[in-house]
N, C-alpha and C. Protein backbone atom coordinates (compact mmCIF):
# COMPACT_ATOMS: atom_id res chain seq x y z
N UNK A 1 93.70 16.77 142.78
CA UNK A 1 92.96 17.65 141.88
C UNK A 1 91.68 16.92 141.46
N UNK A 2 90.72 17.64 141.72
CA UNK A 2 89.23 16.98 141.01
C UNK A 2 89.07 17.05 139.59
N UNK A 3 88.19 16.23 138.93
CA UNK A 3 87.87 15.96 137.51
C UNK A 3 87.80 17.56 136.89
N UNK A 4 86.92 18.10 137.75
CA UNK A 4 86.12 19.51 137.33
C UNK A 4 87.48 20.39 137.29
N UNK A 5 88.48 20.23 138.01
CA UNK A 5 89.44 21.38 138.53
C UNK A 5 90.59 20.76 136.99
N UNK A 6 90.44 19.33 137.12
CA UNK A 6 91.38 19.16 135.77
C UNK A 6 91.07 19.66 134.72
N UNK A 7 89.77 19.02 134.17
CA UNK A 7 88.88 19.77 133.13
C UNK A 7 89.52 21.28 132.54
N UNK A 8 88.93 21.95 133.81
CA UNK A 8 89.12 23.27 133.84
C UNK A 8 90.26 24.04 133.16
N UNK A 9 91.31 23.21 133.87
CA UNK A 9 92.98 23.53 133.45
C UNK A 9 92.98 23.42 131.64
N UNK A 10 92.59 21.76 131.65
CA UNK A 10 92.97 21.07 129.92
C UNK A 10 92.20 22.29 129.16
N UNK A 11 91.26 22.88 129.55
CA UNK A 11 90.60 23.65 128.56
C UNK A 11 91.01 24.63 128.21
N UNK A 12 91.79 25.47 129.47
CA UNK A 12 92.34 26.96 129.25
C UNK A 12 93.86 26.32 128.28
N UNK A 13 94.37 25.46 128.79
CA UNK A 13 95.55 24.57 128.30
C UNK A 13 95.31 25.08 126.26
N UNK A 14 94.10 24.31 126.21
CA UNK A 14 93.41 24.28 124.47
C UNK A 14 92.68 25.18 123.97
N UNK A 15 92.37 26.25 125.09
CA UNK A 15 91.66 27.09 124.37
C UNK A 15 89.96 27.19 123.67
N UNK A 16 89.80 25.78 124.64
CA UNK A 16 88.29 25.25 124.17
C UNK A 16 86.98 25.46 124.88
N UNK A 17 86.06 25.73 124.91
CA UNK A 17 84.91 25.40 125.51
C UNK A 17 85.19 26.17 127.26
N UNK A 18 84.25 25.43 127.96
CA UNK A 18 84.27 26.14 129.36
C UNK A 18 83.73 25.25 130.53
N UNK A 19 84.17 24.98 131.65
CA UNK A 19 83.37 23.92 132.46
C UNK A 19 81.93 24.37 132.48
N UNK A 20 81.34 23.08 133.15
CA UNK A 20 80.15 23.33 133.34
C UNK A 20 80.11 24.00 134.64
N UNK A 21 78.82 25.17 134.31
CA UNK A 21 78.63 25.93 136.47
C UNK A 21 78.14 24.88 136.71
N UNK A 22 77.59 24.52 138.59
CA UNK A 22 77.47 23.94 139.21
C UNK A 22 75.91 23.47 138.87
N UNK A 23 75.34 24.98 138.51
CA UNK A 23 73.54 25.52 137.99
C UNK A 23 73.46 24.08 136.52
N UNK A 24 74.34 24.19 135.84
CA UNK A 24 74.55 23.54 134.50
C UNK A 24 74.35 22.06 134.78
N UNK A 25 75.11 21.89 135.74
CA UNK A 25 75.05 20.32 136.25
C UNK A 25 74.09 19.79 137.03
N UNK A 26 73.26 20.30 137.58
CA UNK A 26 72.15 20.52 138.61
C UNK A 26 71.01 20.27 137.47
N UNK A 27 71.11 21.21 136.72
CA UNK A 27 70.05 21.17 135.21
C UNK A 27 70.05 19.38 134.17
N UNK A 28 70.75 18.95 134.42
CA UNK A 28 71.24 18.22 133.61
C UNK A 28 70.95 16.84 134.42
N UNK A 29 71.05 16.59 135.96
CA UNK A 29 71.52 15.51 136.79
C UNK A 29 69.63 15.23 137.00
N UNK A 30 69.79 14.08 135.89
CA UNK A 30 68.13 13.84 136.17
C UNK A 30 68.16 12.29 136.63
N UNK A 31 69.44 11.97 137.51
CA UNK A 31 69.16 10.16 138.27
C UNK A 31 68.28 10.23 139.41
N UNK A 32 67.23 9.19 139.47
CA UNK A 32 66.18 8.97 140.35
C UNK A 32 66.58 7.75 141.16
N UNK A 33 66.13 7.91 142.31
CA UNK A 33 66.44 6.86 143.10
C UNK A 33 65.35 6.21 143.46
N UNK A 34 65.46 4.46 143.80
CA UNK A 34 64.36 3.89 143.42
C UNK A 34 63.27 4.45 145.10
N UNK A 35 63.80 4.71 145.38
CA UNK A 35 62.98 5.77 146.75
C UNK A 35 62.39 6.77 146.01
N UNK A 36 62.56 7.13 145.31
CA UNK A 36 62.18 8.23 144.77
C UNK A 36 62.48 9.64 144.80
N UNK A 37 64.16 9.70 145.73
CA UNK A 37 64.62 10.73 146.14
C UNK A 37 65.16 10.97 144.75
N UNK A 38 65.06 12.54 143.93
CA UNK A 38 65.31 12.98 142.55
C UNK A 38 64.42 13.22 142.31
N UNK A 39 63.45 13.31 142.06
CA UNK A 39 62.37 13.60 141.31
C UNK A 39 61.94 14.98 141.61
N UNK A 40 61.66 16.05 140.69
CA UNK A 40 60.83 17.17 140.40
C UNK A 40 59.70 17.30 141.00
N UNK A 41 59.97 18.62 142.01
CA UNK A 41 58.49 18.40 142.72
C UNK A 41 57.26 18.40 141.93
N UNK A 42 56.27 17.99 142.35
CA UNK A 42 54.57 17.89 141.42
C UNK A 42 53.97 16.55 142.38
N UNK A 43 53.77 16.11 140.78
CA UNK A 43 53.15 14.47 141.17
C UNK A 43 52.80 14.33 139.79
N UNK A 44 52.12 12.52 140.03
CA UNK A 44 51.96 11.85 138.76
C UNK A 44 51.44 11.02 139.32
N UNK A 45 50.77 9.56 138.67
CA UNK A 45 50.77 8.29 138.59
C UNK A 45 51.41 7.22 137.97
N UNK A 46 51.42 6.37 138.43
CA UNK A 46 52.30 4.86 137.96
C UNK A 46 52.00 4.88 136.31
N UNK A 47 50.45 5.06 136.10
CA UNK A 47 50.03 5.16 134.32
C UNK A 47 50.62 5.99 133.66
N UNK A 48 50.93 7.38 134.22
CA UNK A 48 51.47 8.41 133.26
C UNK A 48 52.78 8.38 133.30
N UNK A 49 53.96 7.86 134.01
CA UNK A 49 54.95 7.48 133.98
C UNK A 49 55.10 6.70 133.03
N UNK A 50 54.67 4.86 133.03
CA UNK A 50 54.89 4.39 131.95
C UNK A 50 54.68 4.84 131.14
N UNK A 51 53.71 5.66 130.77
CA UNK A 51 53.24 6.44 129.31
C UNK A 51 55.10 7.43 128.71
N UNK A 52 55.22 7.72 129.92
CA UNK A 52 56.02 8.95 129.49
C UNK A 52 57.11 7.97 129.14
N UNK A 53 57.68 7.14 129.98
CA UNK A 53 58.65 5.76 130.04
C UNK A 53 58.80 5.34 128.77
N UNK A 54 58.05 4.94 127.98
CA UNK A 54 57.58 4.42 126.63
C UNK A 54 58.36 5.43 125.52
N UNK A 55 57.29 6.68 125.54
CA UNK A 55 57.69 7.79 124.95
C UNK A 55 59.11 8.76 124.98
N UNK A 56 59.47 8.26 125.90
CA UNK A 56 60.93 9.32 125.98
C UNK A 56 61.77 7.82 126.30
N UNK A 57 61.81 7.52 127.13
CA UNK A 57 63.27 6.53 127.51
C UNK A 57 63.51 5.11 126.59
N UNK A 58 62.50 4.50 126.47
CA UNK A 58 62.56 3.20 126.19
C UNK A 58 63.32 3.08 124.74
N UNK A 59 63.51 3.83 123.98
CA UNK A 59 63.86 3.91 123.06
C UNK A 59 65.17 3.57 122.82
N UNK A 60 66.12 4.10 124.15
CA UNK A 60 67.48 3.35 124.51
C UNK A 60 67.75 2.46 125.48
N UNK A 61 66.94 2.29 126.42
CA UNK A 61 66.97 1.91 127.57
C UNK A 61 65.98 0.47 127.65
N UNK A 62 65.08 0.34 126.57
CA UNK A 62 64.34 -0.89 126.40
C UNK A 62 63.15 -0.78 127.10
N UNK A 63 62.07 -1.70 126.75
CA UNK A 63 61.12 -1.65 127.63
C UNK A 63 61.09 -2.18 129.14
N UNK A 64 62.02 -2.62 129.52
CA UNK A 64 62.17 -2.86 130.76
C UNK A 64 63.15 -2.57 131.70
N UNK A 65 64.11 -1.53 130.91
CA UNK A 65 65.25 -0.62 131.45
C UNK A 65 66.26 -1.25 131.34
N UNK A 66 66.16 -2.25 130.98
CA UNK A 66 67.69 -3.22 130.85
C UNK A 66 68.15 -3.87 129.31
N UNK A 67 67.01 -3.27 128.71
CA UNK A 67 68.05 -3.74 127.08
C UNK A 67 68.01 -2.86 126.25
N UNK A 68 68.46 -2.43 125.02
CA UNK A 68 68.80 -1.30 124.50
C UNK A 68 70.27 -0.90 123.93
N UNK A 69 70.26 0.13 123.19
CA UNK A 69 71.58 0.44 123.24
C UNK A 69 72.25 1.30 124.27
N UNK A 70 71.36 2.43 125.77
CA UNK A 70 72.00 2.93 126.38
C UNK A 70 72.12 1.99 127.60
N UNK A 71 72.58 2.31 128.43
CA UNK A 71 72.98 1.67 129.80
C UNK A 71 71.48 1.47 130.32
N UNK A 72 71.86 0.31 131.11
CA UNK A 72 70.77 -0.56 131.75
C UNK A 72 70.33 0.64 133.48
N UNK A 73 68.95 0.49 133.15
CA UNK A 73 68.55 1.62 134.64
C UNK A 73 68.45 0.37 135.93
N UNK A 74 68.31 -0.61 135.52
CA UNK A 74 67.99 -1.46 136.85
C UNK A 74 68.99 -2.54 137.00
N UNK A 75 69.19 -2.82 138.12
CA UNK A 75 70.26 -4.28 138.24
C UNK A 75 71.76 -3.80 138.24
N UNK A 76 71.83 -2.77 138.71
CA UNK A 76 73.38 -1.96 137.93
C UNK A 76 74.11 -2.74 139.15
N UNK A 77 75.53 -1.88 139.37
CA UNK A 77 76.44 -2.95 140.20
C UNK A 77 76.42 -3.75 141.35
């Protein structure tokens, strides 16, 4: 049985909440790969990234992705 298919069960089980659709998880799954496969089509530059980097992430993630209180983006297993 998969996570999603357990989920599913425990909930009707409790009467709680509802899985996520597939659309929900798709919306949500914002990991980038250092290739750059993930990313939202457009474009950008290296400057407006860090800019954005600064402004949205660093805040948990540190200024260099590895200190903070959320999980480290670089160096992982």
């Amino acid at each position: 049985m998969t996570d999603h298919e357990e989920l599913s069960r425990d909930l009707g089980r409790y009467g709680v909440g509802q899985p996520a659709t597939e659309k929900e998880i798709q919306n949500w799954n914002i990991d980038v790969a250092p290739t750059g496969e993930g990313l939202p089509p457009g474009h950008g530059t290296v400057k407006r990234g860090a800019q954005i980097y600064a402004g949205t992430c660093a805040q948990c993630h540190g200024p260099s992705g590895v200190e903070g209180p959320g999980p480290p983006l670089v160096g992982g297993r």
